[in-house]
N, C-alpha and C. Protein backbone atom coordinates (compact mmCIF):
# COMPACT_ATOMS: atom_id res chain seq x y z
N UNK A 1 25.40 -30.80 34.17
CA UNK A 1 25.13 -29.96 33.02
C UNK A 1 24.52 -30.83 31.92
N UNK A 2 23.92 -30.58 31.46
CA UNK A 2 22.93 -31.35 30.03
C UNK A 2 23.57 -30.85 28.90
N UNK A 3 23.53 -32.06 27.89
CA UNK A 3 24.12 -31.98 26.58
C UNK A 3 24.36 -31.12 26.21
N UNK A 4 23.30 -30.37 25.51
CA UNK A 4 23.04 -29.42 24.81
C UNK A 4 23.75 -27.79 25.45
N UNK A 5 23.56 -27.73 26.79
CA UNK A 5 24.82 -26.78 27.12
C UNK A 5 26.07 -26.70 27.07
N UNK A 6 26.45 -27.95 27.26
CA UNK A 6 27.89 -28.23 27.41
C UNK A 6 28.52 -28.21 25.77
N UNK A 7 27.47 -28.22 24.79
CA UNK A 7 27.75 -28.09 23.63
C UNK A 7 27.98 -26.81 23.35
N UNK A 8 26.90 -25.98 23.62
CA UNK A 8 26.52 -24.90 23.44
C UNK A 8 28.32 -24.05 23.95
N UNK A 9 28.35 -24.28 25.07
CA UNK A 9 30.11 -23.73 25.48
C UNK A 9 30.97 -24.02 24.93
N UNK A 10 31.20 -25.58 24.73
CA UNK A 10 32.52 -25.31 23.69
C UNK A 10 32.50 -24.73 22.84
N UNK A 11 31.24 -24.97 21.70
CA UNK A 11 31.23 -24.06 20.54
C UNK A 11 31.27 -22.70 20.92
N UNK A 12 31.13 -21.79 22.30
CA UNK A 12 31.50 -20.55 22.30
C UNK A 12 33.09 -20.58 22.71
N UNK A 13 33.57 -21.46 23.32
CA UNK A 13 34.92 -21.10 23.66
C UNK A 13 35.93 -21.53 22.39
N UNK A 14 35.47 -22.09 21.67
CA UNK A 14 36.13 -22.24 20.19
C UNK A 14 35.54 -20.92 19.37
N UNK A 15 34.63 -20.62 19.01
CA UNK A 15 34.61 -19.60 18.21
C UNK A 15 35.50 -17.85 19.07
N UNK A 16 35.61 -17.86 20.46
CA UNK A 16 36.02 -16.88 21.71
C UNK A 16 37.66 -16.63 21.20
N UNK A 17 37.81 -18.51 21.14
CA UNK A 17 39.71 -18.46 20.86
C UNK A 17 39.97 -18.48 19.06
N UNK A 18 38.86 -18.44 18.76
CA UNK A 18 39.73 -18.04 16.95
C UNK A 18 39.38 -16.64 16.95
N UNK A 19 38.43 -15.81 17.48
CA UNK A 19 38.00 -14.07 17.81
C UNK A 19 39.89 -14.11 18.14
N UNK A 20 39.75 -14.30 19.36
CA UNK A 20 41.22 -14.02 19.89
C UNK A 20 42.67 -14.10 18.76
N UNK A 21 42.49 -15.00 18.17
CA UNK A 21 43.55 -15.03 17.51
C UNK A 21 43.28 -14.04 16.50
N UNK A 22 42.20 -14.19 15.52
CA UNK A 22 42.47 -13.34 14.37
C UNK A 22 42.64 -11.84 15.11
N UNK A 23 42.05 -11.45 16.23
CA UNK A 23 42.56 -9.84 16.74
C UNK A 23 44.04 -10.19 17.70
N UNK A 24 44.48 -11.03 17.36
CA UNK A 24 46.00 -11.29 17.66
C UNK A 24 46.14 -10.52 19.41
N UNK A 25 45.14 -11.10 19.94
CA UNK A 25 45.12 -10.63 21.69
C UNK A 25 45.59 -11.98 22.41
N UNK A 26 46.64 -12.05 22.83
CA UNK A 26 47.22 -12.96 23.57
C UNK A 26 46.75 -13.15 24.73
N UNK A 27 46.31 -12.04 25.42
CA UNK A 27 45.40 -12.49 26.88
C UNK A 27 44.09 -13.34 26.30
N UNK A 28 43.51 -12.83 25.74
CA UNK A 28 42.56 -13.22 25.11
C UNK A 28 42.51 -14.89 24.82
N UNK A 29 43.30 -15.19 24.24
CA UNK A 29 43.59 -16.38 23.92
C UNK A 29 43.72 -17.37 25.10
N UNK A 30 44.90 -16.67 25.52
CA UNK A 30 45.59 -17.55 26.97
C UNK A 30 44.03 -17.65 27.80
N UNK A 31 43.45 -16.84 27.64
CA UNK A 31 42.11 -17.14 28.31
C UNK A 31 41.21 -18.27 28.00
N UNK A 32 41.01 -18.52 26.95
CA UNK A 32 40.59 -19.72 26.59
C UNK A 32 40.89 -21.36 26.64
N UNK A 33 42.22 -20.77 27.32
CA UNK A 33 42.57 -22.26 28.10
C UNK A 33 42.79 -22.55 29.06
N UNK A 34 43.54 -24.05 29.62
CA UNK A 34 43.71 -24.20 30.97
C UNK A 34 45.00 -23.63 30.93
N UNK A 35 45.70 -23.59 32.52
CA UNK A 35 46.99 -23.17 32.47
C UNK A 35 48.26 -24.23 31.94
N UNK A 36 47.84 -25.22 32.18
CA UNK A 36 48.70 -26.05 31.06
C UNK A 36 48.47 -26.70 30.31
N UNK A 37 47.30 -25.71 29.31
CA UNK A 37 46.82 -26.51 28.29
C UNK A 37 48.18 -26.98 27.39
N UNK A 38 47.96 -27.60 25.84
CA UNK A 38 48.97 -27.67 25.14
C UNK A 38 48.20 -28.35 23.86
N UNK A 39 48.85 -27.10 22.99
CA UNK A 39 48.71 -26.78 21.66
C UNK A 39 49.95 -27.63 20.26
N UNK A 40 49.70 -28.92 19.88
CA UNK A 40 50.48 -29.58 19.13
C UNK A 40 50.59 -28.87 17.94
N UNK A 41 51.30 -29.24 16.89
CA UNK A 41 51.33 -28.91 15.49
C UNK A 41 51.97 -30.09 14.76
N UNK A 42 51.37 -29.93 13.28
CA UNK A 42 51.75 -31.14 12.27
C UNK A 42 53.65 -30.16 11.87
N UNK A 43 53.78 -28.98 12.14
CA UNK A 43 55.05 -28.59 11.78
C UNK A 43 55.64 -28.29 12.45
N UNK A 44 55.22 -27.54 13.77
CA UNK A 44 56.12 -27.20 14.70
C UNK A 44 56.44 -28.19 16.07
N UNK A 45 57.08 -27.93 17.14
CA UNK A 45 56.92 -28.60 18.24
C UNK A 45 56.07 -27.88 19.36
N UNK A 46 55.66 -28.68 20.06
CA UNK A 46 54.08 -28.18 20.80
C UNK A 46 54.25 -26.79 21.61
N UNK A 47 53.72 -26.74 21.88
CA UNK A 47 53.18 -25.21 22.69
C UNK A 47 53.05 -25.51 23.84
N UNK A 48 53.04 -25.37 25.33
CA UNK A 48 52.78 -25.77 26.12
C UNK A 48 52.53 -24.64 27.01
N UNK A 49 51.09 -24.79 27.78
CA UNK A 49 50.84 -22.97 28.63
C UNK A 49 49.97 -22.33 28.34
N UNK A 50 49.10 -21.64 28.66
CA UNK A 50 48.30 -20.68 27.91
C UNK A 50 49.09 -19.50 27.81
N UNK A 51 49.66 -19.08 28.77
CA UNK A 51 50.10 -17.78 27.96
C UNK A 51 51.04 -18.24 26.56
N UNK A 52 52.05 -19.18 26.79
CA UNK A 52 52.84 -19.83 25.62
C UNK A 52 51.86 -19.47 24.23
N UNK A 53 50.74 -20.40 24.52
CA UNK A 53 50.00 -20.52 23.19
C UNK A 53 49.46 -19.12 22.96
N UNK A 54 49.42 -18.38 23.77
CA UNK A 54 48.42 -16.47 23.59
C UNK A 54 49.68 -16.04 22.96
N UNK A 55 50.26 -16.11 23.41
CA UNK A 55 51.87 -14.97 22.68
C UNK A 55 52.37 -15.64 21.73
N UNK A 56 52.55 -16.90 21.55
CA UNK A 56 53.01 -17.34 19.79
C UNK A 56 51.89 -16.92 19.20
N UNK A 57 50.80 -17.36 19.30
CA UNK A 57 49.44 -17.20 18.16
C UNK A 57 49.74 -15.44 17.97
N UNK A 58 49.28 -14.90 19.02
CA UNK A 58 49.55 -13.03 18.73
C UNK A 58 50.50 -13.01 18.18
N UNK A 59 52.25 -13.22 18.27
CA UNK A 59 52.89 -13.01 17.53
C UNK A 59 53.39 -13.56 16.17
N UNK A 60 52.50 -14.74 15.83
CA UNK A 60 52.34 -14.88 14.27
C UNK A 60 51.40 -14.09 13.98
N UNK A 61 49.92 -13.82 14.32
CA UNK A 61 49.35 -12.97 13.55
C UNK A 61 49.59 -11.65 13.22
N UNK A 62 50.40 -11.23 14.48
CA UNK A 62 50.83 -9.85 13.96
C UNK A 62 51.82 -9.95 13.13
N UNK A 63 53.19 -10.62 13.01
CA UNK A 63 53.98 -11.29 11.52
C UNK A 63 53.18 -11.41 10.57
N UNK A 64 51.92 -12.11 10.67
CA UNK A 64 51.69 -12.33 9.03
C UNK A 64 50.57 -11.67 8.43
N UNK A 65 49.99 -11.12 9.17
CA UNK A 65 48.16 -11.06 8.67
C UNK A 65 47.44 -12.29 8.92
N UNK A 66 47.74 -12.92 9.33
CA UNK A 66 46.18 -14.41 9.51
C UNK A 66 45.21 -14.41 10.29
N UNK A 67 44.60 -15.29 9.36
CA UNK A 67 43.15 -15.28 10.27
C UNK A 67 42.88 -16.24 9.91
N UNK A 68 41.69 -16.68 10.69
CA UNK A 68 40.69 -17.36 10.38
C UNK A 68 39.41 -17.32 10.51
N UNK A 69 39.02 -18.72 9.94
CA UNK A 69 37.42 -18.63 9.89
C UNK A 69 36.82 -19.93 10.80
N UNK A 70 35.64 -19.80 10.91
CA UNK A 70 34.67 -21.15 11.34
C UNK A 70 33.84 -21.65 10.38
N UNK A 71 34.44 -22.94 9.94
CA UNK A 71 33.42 -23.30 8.95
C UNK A 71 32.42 -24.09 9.23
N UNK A 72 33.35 -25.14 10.06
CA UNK A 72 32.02 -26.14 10.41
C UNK A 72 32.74 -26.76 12.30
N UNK A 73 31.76 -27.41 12.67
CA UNK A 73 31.92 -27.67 14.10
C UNK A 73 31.28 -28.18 14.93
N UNK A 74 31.93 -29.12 15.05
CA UNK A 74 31.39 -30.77 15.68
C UNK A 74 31.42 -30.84 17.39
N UNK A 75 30.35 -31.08 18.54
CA UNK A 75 30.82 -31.13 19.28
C UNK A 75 30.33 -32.80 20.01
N UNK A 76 31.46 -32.86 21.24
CA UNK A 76 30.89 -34.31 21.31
C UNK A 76 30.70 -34.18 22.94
N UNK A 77 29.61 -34.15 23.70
CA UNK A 77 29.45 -33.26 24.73
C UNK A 77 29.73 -34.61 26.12
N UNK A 78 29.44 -35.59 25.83
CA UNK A 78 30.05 -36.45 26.44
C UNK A 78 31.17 -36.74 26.78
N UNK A 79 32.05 -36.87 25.80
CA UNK A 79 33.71 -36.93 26.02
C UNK A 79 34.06 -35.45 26.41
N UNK A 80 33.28 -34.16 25.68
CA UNK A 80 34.26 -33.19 25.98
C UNK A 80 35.11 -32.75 24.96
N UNK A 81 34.63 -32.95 23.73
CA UNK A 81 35.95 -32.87 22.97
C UNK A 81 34.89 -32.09 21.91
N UNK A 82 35.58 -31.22 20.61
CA UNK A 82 35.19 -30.49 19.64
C UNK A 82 36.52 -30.98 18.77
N UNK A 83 35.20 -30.64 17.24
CA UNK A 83 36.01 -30.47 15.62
C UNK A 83 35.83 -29.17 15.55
N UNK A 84 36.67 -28.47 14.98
CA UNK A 84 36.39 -27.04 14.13
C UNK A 84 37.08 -27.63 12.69
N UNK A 85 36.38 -27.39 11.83
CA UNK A 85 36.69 -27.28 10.16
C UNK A 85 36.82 -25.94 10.26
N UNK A 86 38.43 -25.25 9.86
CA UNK A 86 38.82 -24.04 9.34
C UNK A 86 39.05 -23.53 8.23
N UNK A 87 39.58 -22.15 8.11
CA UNK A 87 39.73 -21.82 6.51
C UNK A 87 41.07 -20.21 7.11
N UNK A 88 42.14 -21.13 7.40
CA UNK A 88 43.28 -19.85 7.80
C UNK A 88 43.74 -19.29 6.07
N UNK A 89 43.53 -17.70 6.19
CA UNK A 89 43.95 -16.80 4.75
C UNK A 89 45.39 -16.12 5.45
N UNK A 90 46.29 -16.53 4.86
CA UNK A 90 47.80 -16.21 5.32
C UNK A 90 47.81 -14.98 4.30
N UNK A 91 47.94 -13.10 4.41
CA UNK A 91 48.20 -12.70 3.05
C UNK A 91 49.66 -12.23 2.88
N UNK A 92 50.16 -12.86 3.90
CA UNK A 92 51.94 -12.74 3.94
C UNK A 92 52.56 -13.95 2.36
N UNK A 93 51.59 -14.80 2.93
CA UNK A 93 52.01 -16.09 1.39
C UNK A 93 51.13 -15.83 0.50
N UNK A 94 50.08 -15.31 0.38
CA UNK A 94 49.53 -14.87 -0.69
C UNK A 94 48.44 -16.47 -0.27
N UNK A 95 48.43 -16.82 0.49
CA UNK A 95 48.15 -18.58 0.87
C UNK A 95 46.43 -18.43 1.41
N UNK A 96 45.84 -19.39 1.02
CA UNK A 96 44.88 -20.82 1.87
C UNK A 96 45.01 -21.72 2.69
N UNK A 97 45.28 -21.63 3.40
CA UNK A 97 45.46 -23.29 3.80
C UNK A 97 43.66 -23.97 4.80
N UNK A 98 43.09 -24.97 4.66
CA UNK A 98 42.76 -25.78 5.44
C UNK A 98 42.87 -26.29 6.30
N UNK A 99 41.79 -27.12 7.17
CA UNK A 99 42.11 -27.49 8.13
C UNK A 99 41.49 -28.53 8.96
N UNK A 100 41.34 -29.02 10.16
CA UNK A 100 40.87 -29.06 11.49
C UNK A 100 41.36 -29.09 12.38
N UNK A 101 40.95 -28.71 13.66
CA UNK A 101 41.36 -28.80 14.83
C UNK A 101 40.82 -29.83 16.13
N UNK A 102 41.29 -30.41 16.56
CA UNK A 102 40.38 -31.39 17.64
C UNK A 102 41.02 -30.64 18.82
N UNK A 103 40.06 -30.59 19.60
CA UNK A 103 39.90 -29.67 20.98
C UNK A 103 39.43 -30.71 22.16
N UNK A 104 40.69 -30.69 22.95
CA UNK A 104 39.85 -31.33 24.27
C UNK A 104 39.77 -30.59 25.60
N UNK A 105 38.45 -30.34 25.89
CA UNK A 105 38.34 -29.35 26.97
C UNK A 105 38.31 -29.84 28.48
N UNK A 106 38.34 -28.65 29.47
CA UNK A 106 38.86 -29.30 30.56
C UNK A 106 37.17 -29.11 31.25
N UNK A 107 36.09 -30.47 31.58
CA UNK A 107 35.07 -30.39 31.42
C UNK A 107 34.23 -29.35 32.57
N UNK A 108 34.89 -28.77 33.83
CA UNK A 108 34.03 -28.40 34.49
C UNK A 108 33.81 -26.56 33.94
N UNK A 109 34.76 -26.15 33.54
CA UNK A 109 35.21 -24.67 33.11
C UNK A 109 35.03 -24.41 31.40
N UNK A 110 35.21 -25.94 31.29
CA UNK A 110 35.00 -25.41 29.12
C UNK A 110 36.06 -24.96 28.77
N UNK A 111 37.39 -24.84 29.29
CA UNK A 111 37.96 -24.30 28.87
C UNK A 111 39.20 -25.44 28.17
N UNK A 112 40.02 -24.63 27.29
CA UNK A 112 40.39 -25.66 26.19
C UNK A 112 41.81 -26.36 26.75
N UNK A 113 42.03 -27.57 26.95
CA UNK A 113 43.30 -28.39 27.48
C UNK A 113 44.24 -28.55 26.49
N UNK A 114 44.01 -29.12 24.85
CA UNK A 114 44.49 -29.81 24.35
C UNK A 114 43.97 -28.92 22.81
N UNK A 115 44.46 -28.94 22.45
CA UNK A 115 44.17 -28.83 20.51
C UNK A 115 45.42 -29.41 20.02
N UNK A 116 44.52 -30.13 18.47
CA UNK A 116 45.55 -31.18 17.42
C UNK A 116 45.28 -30.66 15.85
N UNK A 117 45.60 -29.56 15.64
CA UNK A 117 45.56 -28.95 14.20
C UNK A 117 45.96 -29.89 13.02
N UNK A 118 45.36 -30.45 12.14
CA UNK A 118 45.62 -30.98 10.80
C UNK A 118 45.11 -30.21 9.91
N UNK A 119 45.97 -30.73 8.62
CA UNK A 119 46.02 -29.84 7.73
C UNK A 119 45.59 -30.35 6.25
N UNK A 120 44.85 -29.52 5.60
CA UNK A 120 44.25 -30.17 4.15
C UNK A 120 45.76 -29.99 3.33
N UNK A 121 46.23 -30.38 3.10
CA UNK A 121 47.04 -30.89 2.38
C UNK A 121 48.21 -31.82 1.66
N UNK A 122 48.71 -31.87 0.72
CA UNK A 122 49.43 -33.20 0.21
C UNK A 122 50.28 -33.61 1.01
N UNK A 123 50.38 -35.27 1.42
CA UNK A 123 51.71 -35.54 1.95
C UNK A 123 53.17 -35.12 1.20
N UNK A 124 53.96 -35.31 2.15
CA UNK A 124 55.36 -34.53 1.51
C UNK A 124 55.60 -36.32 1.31
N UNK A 125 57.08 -36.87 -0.06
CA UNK A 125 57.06 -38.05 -0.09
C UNK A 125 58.79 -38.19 0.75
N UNK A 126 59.16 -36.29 1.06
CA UNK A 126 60.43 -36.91 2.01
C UNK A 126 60.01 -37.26 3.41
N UNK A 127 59.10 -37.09 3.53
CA UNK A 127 58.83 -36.85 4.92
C UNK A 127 58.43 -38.69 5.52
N UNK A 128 58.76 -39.52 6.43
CA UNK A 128 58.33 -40.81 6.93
C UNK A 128 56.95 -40.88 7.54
N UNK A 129 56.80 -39.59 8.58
CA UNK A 129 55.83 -40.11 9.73
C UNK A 129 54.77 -38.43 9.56
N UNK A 130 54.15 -38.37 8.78
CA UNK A 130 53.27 -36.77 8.53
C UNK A 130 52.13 -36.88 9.99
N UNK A 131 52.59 -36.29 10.51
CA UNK A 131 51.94 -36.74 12.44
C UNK A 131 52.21 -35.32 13.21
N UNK A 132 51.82 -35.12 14.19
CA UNK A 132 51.66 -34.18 15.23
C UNK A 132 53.10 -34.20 16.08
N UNK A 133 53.88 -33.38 15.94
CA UNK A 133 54.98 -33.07 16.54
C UNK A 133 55.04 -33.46 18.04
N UNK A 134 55.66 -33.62 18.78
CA UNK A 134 55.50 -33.94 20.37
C UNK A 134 54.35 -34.88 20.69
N UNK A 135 53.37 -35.34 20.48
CA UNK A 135 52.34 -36.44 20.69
C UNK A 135 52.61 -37.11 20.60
N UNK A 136 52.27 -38.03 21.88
CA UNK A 136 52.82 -39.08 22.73
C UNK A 136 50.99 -40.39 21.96
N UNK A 137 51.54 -40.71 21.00
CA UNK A 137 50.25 -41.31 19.92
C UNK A 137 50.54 -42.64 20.85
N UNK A 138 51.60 -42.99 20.63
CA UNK A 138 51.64 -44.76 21.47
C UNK A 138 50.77 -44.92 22.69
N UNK A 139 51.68 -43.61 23.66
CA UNK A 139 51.09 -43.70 25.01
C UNK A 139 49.08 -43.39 24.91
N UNK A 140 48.59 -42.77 24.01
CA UNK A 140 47.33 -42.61 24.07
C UNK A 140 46.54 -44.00 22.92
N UNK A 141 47.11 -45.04 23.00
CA UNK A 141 46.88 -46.02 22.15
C UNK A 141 46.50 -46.01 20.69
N UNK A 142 47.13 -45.03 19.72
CA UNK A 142 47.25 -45.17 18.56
C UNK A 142 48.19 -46.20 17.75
N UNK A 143 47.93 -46.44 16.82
CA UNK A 143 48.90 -47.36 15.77
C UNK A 143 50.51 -46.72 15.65
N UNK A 144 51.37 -46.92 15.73
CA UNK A 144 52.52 -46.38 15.70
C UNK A 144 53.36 -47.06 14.56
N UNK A 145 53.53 -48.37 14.45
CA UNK A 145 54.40 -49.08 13.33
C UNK A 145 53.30 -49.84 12.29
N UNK A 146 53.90 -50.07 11.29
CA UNK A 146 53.15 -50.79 9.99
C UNK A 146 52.75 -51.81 11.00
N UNK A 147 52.00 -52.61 10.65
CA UNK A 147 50.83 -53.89 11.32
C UNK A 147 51.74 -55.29 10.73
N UNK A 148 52.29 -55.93 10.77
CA UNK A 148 52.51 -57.27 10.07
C UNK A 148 51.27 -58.25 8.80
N UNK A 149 50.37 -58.01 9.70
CA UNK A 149 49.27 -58.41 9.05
C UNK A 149 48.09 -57.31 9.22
N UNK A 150 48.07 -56.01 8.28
CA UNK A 150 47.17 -55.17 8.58
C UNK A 150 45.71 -55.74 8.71
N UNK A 151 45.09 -55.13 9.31
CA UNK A 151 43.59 -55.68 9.31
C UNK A 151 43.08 -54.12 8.49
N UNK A 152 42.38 -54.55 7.20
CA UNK A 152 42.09 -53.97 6.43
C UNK A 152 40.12 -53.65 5.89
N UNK A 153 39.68 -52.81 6.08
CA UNK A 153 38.56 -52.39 6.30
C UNK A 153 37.95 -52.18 4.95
């Protein structure tokens, strides 16, 4: 498949699974992924499943009113992976919140394996480690403890 298609799909199967959510259709959703994809959060603990992730997402949106939007959206057709810059309107909180999402898809189907939702907003100062609930950051070679001697950029 050539770049430019493989781009062309994620950006439809990301814009397919936020359709899905804001009409709070859980098949819909669960469709947009693999069967054991898995959906992290900076607040909750992960999601694991497509149907898992179709029926929580449907059943918050039908709880709250949310939605979202597509603002902006990055794809990287080599690795397989997508940004979405969001804009979720909660009118249960009267709320905004911001966003992104990193998407890693499963490359022969396009369909979505992995999403890592972050969030535009302030760190909390009770909080130690403001990070993705269940992500295994070590095992995928991220920084995990302060550095002794940071190397500073």
């Amino acid at each position: 498949m050539t770049e430019p298609d493989a781009a062309v799909r994620m950006q439809q199967a990301i814009r397919s699974y936020i359709k899905a959510c804001n009409d709070a259709d859980a098949g819909a959703i669960a469709a947009c992924f693999t069967a054991d994809a898995v959906h992290y959060g900076p607040t909750l603990p992960k999601w694991a499943g497509a149907a898992t992730i179709g029926n929580n997402f449907a059943e918050r949106v039908k709880a709250t009113g949310q939605w979202w939007t597509v603002d902006q959206l990055l794809t990287d057709a080599d690795r397989c992976q997508a940004v979405l810059e969001w804009t979720r309107f909660d009118p249960s909180r009267q709320q905004i919140l911001r966003g992104v999402d990193w998407f890693v898809f499963e490359p022969k189907a396009f369909l979505i394996n992995e999403v890592r939702p972050y969030f535009a907003v302030p760190a909390s100062p009770e909080v130690v480690r403001h990070e993705q609930q269940d992500f295994d950051y070590a095992g995928r070679g991220y920084p995990t403890d302060f550095p002794a001697n940071p190397e500073r950029r």
